[in-house]
N, C-alpha and C. Protein backbone atom coordinates (compact mmCIF):
# COMPACT_ATOMS: atom_id res chain seq x y z
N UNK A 1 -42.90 -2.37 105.58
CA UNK A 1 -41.49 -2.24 105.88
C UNK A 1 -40.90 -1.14 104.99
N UNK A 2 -39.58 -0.23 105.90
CA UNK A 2 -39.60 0.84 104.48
C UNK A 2 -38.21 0.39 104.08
N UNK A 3 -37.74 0.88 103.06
CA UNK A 3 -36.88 0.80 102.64
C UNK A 3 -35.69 1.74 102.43
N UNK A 4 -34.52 1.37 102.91
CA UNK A 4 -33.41 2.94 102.91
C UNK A 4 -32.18 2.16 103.57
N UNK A 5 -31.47 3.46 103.91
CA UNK A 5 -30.17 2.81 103.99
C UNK A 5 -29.68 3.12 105.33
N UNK A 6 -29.53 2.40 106.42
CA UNK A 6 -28.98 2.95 107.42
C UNK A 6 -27.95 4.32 107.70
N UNK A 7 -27.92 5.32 109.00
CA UNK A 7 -26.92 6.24 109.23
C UNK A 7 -25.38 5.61 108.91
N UNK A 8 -25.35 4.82 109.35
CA UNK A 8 -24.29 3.79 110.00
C UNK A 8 -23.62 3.20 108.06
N UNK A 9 -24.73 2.84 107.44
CA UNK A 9 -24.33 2.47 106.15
C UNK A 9 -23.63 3.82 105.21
N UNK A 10 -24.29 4.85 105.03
CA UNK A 10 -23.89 6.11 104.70
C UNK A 10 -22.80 6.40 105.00
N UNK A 11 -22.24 6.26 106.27
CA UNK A 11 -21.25 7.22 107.12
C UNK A 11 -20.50 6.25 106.47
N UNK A 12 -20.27 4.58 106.30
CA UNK A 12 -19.13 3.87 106.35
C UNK A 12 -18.92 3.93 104.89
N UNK A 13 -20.21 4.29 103.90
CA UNK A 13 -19.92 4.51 102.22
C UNK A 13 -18.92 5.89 102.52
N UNK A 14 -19.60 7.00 103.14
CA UNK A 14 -18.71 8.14 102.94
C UNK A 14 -17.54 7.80 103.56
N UNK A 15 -17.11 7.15 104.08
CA UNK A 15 -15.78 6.77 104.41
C UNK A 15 -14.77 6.26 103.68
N UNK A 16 -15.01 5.06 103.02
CA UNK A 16 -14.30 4.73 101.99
C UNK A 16 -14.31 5.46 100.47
N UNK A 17 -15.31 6.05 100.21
CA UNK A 17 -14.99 7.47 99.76
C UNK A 17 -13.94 7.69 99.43
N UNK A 18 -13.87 8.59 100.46
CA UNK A 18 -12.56 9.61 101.69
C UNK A 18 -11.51 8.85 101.52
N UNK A 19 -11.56 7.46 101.67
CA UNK A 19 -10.00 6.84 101.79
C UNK A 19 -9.68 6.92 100.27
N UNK A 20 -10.93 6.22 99.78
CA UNK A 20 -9.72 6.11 98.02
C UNK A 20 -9.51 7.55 97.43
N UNK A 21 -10.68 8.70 97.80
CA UNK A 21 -10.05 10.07 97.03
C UNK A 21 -8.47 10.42 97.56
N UNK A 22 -8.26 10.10 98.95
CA UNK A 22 -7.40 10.49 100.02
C UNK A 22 -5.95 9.54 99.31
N UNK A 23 -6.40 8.61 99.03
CA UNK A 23 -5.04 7.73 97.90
C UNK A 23 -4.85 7.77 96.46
N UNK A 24 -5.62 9.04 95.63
CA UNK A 24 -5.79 9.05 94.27
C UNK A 24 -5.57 10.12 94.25
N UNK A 25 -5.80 11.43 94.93
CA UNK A 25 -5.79 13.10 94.88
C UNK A 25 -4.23 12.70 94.70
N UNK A 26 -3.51 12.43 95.71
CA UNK A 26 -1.76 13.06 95.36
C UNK A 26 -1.30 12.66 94.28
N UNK A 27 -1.45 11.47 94.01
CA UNK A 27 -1.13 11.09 92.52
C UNK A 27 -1.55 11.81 91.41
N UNK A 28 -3.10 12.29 91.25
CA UNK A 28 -3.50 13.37 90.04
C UNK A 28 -2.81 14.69 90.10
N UNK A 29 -2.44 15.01 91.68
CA UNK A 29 -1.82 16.24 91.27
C UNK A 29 -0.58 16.08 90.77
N UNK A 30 0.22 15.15 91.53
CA UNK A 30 2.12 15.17 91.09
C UNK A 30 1.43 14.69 89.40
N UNK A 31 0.71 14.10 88.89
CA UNK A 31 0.64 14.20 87.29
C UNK A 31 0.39 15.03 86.98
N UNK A 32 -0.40 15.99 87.23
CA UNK A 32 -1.14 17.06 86.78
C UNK A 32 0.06 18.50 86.52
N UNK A 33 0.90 18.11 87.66
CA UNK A 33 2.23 19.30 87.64
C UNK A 33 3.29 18.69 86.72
N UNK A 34 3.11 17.08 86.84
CA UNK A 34 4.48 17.39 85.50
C UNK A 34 3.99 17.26 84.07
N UNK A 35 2.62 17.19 83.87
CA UNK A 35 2.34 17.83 82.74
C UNK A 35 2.31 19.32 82.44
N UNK A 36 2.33 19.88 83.65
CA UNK A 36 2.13 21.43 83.19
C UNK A 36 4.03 21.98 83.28
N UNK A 37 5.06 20.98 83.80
CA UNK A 37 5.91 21.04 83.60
C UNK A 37 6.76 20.73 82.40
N UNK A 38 5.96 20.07 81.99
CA UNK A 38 6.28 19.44 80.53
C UNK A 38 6.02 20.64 79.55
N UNK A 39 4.54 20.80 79.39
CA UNK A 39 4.36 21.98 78.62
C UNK A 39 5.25 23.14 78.58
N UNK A 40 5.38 23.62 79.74
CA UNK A 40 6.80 24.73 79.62
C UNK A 40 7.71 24.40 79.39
N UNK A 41 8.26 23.12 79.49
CA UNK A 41 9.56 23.06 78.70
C UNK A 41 9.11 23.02 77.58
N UNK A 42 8.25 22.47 76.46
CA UNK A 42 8.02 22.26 75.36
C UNK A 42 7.90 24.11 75.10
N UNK A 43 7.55 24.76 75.80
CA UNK A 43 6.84 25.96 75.28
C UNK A 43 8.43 26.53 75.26
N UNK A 44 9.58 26.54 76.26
CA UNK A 44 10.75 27.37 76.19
C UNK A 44 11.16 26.89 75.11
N UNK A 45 11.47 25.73 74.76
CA UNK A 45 12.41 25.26 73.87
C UNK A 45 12.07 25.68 72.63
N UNK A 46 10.46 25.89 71.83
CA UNK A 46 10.08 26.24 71.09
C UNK A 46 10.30 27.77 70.70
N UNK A 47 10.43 28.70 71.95
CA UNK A 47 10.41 29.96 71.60
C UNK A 47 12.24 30.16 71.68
N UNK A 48 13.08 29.41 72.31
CA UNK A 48 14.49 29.76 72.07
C UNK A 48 15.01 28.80 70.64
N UNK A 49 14.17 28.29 70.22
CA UNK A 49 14.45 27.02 68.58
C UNK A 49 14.25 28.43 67.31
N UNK A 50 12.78 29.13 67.82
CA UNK A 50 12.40 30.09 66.92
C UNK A 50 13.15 31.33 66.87
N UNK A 51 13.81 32.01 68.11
CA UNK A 51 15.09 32.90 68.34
C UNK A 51 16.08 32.57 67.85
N UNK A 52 16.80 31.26 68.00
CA UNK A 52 17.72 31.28 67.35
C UNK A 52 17.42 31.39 65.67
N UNK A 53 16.33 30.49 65.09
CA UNK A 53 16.17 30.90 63.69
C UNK A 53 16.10 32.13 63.23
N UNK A 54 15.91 33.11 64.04
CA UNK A 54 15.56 34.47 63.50
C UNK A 54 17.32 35.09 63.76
N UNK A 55 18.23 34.72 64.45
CA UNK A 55 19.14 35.10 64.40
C UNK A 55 19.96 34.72 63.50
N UNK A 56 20.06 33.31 63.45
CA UNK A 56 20.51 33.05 62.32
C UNK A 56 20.23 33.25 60.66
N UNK A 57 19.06 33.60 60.44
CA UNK A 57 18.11 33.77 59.16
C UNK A 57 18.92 35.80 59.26
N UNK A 58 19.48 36.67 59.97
CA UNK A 58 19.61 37.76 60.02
C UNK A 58 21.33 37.90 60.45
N UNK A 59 21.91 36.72 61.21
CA UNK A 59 23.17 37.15 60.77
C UNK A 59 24.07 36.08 60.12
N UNK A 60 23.08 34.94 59.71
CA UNK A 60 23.74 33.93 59.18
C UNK A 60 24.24 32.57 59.92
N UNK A 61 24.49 31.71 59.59
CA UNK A 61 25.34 30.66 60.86
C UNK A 61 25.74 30.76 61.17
N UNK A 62 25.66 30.16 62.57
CA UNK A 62 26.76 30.46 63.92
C UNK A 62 28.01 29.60 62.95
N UNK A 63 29.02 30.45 63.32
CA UNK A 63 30.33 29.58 62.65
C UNK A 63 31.30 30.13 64.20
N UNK A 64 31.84 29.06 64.74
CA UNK A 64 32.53 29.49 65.80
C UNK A 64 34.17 29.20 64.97
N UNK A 65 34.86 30.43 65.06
CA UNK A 65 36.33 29.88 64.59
C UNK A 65 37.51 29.19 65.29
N UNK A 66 38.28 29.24 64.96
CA UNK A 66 39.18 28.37 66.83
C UNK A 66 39.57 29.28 67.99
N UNK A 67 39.64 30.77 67.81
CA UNK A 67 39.96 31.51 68.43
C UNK A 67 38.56 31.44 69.50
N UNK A 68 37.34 31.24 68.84
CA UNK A 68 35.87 31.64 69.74
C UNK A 68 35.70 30.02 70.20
N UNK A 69 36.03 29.13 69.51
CA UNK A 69 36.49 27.88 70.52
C UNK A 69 36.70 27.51 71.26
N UNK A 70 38.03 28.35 71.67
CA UNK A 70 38.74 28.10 72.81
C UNK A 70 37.39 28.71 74.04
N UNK A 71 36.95 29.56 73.66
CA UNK A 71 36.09 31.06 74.62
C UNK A 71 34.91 30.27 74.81
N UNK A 72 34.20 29.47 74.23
CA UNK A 72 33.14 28.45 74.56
C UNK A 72 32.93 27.95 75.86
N UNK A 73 33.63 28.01 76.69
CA UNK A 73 33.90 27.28 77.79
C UNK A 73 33.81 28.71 78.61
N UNK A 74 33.68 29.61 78.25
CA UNK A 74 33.52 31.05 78.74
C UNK A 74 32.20 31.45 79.07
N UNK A 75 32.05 31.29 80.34
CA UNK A 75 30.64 32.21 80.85
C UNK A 75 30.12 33.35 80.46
N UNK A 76 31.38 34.31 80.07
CA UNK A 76 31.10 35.41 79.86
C UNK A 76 30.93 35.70 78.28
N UNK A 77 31.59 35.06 77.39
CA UNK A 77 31.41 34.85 76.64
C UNK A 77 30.01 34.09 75.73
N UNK A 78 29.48 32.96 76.51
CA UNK A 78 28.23 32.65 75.96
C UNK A 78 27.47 33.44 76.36
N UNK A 79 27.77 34.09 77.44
CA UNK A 79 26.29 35.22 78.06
C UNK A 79 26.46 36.57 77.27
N UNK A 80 27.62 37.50 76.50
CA UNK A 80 27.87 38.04 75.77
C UNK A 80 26.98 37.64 74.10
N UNK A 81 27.42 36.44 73.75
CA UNK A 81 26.79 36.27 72.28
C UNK A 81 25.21 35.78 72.62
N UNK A 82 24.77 35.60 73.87
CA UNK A 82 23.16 34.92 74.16
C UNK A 82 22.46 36.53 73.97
N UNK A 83 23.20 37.42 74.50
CA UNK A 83 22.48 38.81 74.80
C UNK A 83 22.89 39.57 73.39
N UNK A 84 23.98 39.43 72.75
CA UNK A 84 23.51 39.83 71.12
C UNK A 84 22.66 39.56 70.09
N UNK A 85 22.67 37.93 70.55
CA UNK A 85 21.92 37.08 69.42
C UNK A 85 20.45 36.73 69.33
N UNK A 86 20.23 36.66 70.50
CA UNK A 86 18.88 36.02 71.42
C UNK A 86 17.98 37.18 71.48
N UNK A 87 18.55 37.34 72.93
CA UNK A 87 17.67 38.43 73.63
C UNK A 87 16.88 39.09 72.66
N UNK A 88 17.18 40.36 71.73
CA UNK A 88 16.47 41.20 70.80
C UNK A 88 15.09 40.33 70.32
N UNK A 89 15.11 39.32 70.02
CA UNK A 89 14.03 37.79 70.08
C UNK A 89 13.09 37.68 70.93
N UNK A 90 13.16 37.93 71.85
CA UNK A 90 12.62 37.19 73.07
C UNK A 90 12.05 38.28 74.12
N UNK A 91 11.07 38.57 74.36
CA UNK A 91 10.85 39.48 75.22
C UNK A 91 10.19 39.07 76.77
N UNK A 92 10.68 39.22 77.61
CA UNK A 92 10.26 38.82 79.17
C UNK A 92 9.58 39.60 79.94
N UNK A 93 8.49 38.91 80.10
CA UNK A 93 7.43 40.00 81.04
C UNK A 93 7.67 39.69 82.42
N UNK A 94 7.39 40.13 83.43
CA UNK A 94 6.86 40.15 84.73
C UNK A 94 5.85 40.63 85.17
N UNK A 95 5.08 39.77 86.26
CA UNK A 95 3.73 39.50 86.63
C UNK A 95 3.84 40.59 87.56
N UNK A 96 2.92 41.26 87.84
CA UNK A 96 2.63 42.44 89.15
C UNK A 96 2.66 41.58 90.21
N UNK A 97 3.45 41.67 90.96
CA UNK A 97 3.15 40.93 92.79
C UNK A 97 3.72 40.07 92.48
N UNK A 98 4.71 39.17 91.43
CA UNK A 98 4.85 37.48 91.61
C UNK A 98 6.29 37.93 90.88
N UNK A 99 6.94 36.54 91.36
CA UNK A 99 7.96 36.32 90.68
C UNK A 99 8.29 35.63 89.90
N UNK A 100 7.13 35.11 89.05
CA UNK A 100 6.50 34.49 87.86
C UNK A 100 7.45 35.28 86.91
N UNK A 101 7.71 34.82 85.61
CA UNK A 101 8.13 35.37 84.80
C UNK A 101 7.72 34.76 83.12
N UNK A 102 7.49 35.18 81.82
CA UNK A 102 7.11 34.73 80.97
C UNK A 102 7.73 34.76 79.64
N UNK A 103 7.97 34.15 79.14
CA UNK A 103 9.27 34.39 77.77
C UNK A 103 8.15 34.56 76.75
N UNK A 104 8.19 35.34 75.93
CA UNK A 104 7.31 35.65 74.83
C UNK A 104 7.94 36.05 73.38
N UNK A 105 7.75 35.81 72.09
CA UNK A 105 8.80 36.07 70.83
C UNK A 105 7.88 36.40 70.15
């Protein structure tokens, strides 16, 4: 008598297989992306924590007075002192072909 495994046994192993990879793949990926989502936030926050130290270590503490108080609430104004203070810090590449972008200090 020989011994083995039926067509019929195979096909129904590779089947259930198929079902549990088919119910475990989406889950590893949606983890898999918000860990790599995680990391970039950990990675921005680190390189705008280290910008601001270098701005401050070069023009001293932010001291807002009441006049720049009031202006806080100013778009143009935080985007004014982000591009004095920051920016020079921080340098942004772009990828050839993508609209990827990369913050680097």
């Amino acid at each position: 008598m020989k011994k083995g495994f039926t067509l019929s046994e195979i096909l129904i192993t590779l089947g259930v297989i198929g079902v549990v990879a088919a119910i475990t793949l989406p889950s590893l990926i949606t983890k898999c992306r918000r860990q790599e989502a995680a990391t970039k936030l950990e990675k921005f926050h680190t390189i705008i924590n280290q910008a601001v130290k270098m701005s401050i270590a070069e023009h001293g503490e932010i001291d807002l007075d009441n006049k720049n108080r009031e202006d806080t609430s100013n778009a143009e104004y935080i985007e004014k002192w982000y591009k004095e203070n920051i920016t020079k810090y921080i340098k942004t590449i772009k990828e050839e072909g993508s609209e990827k972008k990369q913050c680097l200090l």
